[in-house]
N, C-alpha and C. Protein backbone atom coordinates (compact mmCIF):
# COMPACT_ATOMS: atom_id res chain seq x y z
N UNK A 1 14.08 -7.39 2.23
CA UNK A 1 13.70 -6.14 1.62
C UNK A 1 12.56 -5.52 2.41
N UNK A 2 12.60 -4.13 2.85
CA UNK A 2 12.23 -3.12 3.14
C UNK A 2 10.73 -3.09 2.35
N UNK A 3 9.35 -3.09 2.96
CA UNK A 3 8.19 -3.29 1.88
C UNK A 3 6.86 -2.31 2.41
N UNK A 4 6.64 -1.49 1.49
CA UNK A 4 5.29 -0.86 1.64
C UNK A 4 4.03 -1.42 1.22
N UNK A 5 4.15 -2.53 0.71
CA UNK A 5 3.47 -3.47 0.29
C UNK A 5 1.82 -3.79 1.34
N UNK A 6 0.85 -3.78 0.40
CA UNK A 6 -0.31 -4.41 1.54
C UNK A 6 -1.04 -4.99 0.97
N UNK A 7 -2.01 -6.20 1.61
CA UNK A 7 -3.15 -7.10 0.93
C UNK A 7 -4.23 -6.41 1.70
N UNK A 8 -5.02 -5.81 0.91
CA UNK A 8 -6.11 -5.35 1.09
C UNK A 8 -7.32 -6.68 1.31
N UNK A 9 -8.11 -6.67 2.84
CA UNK A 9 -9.29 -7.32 1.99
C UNK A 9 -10.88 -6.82 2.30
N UNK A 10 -11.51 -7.18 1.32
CA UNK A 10 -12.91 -6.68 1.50
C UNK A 10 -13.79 -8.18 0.96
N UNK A 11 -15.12 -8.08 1.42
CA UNK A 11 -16.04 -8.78 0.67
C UNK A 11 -17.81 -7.95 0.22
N UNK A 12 -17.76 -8.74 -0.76
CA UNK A 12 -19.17 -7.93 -1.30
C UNK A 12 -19.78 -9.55 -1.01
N UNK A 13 -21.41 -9.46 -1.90
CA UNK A 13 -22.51 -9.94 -2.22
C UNK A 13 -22.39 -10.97 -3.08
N UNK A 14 -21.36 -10.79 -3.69
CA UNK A 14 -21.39 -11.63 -5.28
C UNK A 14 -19.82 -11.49 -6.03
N UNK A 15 -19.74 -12.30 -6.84
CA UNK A 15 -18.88 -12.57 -7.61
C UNK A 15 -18.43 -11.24 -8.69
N UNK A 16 -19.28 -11.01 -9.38
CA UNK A 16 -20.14 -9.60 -9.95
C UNK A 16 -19.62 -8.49 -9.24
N UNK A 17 -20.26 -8.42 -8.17
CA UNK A 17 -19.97 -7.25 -7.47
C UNK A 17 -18.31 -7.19 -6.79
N UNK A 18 -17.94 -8.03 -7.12
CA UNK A 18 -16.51 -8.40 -6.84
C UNK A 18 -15.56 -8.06 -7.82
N UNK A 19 -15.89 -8.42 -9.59
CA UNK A 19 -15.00 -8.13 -10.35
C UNK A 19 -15.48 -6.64 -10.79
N UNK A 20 -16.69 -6.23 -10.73
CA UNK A 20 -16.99 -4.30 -10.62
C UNK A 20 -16.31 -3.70 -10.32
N UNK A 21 -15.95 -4.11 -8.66
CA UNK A 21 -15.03 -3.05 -7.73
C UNK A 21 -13.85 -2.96 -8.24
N UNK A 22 -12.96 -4.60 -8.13
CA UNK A 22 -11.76 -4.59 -8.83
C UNK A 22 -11.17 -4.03 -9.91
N UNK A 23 -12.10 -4.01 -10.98
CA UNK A 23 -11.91 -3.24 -12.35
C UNK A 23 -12.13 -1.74 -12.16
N UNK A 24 -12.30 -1.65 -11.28
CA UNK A 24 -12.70 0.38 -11.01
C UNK A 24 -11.63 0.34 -10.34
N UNK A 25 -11.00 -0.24 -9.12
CA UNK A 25 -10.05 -0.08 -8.32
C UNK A 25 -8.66 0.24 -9.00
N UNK A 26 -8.49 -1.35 -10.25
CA UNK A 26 -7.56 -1.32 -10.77
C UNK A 26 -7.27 0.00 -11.86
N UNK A 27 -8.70 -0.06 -12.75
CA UNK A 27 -8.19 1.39 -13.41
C UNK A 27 -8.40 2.78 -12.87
N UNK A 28 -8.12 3.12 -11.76
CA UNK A 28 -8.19 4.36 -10.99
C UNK A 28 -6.75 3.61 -10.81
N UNK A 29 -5.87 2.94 -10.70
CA UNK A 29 -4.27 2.55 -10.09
C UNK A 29 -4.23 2.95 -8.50
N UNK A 30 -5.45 2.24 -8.08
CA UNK A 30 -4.98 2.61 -6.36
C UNK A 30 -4.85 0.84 -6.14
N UNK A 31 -5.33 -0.47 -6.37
CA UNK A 31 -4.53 -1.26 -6.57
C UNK A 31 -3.69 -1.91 -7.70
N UNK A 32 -3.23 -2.79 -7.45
CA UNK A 32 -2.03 -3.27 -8.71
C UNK A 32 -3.16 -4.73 -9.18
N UNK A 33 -3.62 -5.38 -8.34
CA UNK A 33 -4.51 -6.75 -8.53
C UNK A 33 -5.19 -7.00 -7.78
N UNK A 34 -6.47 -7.70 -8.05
CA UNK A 34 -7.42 -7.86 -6.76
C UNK A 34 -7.70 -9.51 -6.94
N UNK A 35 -7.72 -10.59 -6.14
CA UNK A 35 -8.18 -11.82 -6.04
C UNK A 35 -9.62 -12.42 -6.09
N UNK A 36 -10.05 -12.45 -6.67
CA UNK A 36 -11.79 -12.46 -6.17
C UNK A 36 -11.72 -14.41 -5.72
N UNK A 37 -12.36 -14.58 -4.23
CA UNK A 37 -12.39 -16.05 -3.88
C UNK A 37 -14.13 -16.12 -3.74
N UNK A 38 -14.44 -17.08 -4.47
CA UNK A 38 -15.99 -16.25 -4.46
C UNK A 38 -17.21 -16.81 -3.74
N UNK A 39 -16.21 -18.19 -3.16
CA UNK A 39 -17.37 -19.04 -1.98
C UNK A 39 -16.94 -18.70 -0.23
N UNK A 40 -17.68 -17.59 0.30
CA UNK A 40 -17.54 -17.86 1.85
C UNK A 40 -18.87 -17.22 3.01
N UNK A 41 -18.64 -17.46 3.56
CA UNK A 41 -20.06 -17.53 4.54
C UNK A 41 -19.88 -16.59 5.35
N UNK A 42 -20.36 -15.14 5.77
CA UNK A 42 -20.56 -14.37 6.73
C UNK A 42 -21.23 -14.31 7.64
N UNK A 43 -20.87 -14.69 8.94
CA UNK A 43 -21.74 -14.45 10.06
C UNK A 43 -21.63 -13.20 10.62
N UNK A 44 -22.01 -12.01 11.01
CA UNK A 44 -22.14 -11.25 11.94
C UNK A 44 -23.46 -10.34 12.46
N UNK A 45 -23.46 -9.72 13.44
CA UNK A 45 -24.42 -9.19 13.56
C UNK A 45 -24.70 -7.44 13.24
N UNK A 46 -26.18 -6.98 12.52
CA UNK A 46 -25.84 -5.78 11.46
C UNK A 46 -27.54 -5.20 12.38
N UNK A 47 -27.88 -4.30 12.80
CA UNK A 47 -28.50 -3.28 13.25
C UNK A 47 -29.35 -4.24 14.28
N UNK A 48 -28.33 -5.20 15.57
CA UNK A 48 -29.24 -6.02 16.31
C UNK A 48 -29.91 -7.07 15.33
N UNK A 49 -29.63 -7.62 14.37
CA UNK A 49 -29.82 -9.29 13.89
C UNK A 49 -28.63 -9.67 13.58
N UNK A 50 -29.05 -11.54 13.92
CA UNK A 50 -27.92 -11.98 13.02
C UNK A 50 -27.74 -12.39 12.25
N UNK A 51 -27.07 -12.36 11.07
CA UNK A 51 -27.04 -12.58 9.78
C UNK A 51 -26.05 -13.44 9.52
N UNK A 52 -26.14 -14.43 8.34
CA UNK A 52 -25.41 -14.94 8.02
C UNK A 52 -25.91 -14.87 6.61
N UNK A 53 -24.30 -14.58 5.23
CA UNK A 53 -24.87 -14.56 4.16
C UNK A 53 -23.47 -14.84 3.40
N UNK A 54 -24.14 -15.12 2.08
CA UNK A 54 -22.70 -15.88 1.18
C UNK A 54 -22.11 -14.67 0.82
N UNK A 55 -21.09 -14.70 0.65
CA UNK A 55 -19.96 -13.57 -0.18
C UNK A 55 -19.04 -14.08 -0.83
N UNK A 56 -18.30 -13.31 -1.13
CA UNK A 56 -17.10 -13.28 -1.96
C UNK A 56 -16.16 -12.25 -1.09
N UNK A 57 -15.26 -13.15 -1.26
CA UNK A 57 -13.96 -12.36 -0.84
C UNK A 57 -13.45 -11.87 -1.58
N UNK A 58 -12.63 -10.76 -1.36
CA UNK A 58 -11.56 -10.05 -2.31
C UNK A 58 -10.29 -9.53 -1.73
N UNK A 59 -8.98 -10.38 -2.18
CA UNK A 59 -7.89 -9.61 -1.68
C UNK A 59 -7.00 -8.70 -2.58
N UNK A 60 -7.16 -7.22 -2.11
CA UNK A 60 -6.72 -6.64 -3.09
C UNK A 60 -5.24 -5.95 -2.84
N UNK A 61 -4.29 -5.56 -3.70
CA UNK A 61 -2.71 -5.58 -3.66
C UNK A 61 -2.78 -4.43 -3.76
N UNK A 62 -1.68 -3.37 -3.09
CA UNK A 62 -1.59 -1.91 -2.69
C UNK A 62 -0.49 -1.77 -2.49
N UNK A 63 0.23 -0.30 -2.53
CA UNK A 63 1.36 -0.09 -1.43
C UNK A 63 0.78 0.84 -0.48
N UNK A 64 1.32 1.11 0.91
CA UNK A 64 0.89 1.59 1.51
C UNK A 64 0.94 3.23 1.34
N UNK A 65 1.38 3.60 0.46
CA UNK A 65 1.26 5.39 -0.31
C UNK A 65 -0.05 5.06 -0.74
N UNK A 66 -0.97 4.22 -1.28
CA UNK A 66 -2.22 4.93 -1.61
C UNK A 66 -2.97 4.36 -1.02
N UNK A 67 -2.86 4.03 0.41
CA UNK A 67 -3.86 3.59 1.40
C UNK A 67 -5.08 4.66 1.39
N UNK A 68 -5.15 5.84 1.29
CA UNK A 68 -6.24 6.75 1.52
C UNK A 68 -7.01 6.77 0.37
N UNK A 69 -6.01 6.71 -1.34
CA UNK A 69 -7.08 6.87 -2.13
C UNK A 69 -7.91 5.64 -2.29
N UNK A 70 -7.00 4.45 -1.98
CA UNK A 70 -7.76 3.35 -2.31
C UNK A 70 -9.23 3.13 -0.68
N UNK A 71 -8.59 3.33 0.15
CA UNK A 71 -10.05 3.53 1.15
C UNK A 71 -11.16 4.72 0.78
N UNK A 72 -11.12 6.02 -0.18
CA UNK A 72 -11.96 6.64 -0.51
C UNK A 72 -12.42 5.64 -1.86
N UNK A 73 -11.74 5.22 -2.79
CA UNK A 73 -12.02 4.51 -4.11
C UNK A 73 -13.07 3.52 -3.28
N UNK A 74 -12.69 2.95 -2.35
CA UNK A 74 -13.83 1.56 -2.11
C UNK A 74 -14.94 2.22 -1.55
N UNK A 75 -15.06 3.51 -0.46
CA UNK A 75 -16.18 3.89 -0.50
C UNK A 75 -17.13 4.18 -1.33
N UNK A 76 -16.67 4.79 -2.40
CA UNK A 76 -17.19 5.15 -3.53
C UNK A 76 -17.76 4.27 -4.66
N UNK A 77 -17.06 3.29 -4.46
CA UNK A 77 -17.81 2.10 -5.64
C UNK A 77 -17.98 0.68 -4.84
N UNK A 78 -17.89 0.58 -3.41
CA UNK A 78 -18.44 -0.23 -2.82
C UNK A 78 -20.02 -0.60 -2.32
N UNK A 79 -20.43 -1.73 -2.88
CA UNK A 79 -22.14 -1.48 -2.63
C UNK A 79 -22.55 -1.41 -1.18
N UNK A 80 -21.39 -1.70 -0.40
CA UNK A 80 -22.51 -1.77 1.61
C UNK A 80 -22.38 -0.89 1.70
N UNK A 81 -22.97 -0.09 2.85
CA UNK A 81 -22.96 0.62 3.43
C UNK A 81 -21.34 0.83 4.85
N UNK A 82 -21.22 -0.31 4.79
CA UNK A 82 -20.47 -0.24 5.82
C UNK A 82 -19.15 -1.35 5.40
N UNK A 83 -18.73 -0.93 4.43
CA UNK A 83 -17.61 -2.18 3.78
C UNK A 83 -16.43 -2.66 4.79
N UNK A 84 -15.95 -3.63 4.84
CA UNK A 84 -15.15 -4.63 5.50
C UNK A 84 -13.74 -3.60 4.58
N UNK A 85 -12.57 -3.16 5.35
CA UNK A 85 -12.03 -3.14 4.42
C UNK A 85 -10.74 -2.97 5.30
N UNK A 86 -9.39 -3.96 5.33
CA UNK A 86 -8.60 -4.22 6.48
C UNK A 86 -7.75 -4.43 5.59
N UNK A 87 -6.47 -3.67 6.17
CA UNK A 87 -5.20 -3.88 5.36
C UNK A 87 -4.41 -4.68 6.29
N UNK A 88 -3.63 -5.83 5.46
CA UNK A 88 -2.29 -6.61 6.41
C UNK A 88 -0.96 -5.64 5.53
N UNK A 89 -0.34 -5.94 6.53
CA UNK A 89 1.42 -5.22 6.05
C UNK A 89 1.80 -6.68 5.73
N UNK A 90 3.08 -6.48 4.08
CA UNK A 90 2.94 -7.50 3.84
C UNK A 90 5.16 -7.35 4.52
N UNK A 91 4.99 -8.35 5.30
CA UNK A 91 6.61 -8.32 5.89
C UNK A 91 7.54 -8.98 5.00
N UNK A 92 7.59 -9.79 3.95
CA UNK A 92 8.15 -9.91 3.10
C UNK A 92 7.74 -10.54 1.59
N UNK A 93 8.31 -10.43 0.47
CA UNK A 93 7.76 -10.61 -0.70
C UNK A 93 8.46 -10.85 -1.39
N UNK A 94 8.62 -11.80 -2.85
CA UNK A 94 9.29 -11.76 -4.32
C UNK A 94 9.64 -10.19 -4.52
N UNK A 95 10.37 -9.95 -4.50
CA UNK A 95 11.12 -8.53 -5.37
C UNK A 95 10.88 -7.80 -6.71
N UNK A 96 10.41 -9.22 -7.27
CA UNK A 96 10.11 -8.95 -8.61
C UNK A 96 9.01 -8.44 -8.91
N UNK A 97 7.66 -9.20 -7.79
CA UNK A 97 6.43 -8.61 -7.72
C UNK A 97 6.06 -7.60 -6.71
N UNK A 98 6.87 -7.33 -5.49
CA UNK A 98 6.77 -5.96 -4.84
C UNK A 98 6.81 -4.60 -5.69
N UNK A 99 8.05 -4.93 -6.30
CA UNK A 99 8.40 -3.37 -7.32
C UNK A 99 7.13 -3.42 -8.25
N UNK A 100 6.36 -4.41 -9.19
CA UNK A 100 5.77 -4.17 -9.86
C UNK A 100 4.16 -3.63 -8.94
N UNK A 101 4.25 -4.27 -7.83
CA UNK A 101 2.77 -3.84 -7.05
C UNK A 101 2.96 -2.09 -6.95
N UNK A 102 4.19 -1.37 -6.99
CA UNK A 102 4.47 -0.20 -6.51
C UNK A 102 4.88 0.63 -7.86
N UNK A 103 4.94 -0.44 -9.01
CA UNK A 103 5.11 0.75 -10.33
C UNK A 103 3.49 0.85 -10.72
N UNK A 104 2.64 -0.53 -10.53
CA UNK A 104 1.05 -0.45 -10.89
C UNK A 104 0.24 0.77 -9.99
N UNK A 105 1.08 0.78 -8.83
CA UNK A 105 -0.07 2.12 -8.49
C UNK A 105 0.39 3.22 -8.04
N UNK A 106 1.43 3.58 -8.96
CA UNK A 106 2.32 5.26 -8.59
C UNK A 106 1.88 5.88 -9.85
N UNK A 107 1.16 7.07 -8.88
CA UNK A 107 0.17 7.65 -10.11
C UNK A 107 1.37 8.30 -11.19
């Protein structure tokens, strides 16, 4: 099957700041579900230091029709300044839960 399907992911600060976003994301319907994984370690470097700091991951479920609102939605209720926010194409899926990822976020 043919899939517009995508796993969104981002990470915040916290666990907290993880189920915030999700619950704004989800009731605006620009995703269908978001995963919150809430132990992982960020290394990179942010205005010339390097940082390393705990986060939370979040993978969040989309079709690719509301790729734009859901990248304005995370600007908007995302706390960085500069949010992580990378979509995979998903190449195949259950049927049962593709259609429902694509009835959860058709406005």
């Amino acid at each position: 099957m043919a899939t517009g399907a995508l796993v969104v992911l981002t990470t915040v600060s916290s666990v907290e700041d993880a189920r915030t976003l999700v619950k704004a994301l989800v009731q605006e319907r620009v995703i269908a579900c978001g995963t919150v994984l809430p132990a992982a370690t960020s290394i990179y470097r942010w205005q010339n230091d390097l940082k390393e700091e705990g986060e939370a991951v979040v993978l969040l479920k989309t079709d690719a029709s509301r790729w734009r609102d859901l990248a304005a939605a995370v600007r908007a209720h995302h706390p960085y300044e500069v949010p992580e926010l990378l979509a995979l194409p998903v190449a195949q899926g259950l049927e049962s839960y593709l259609r429902w990822i694509e009835g959860e976020v058709t406005p």
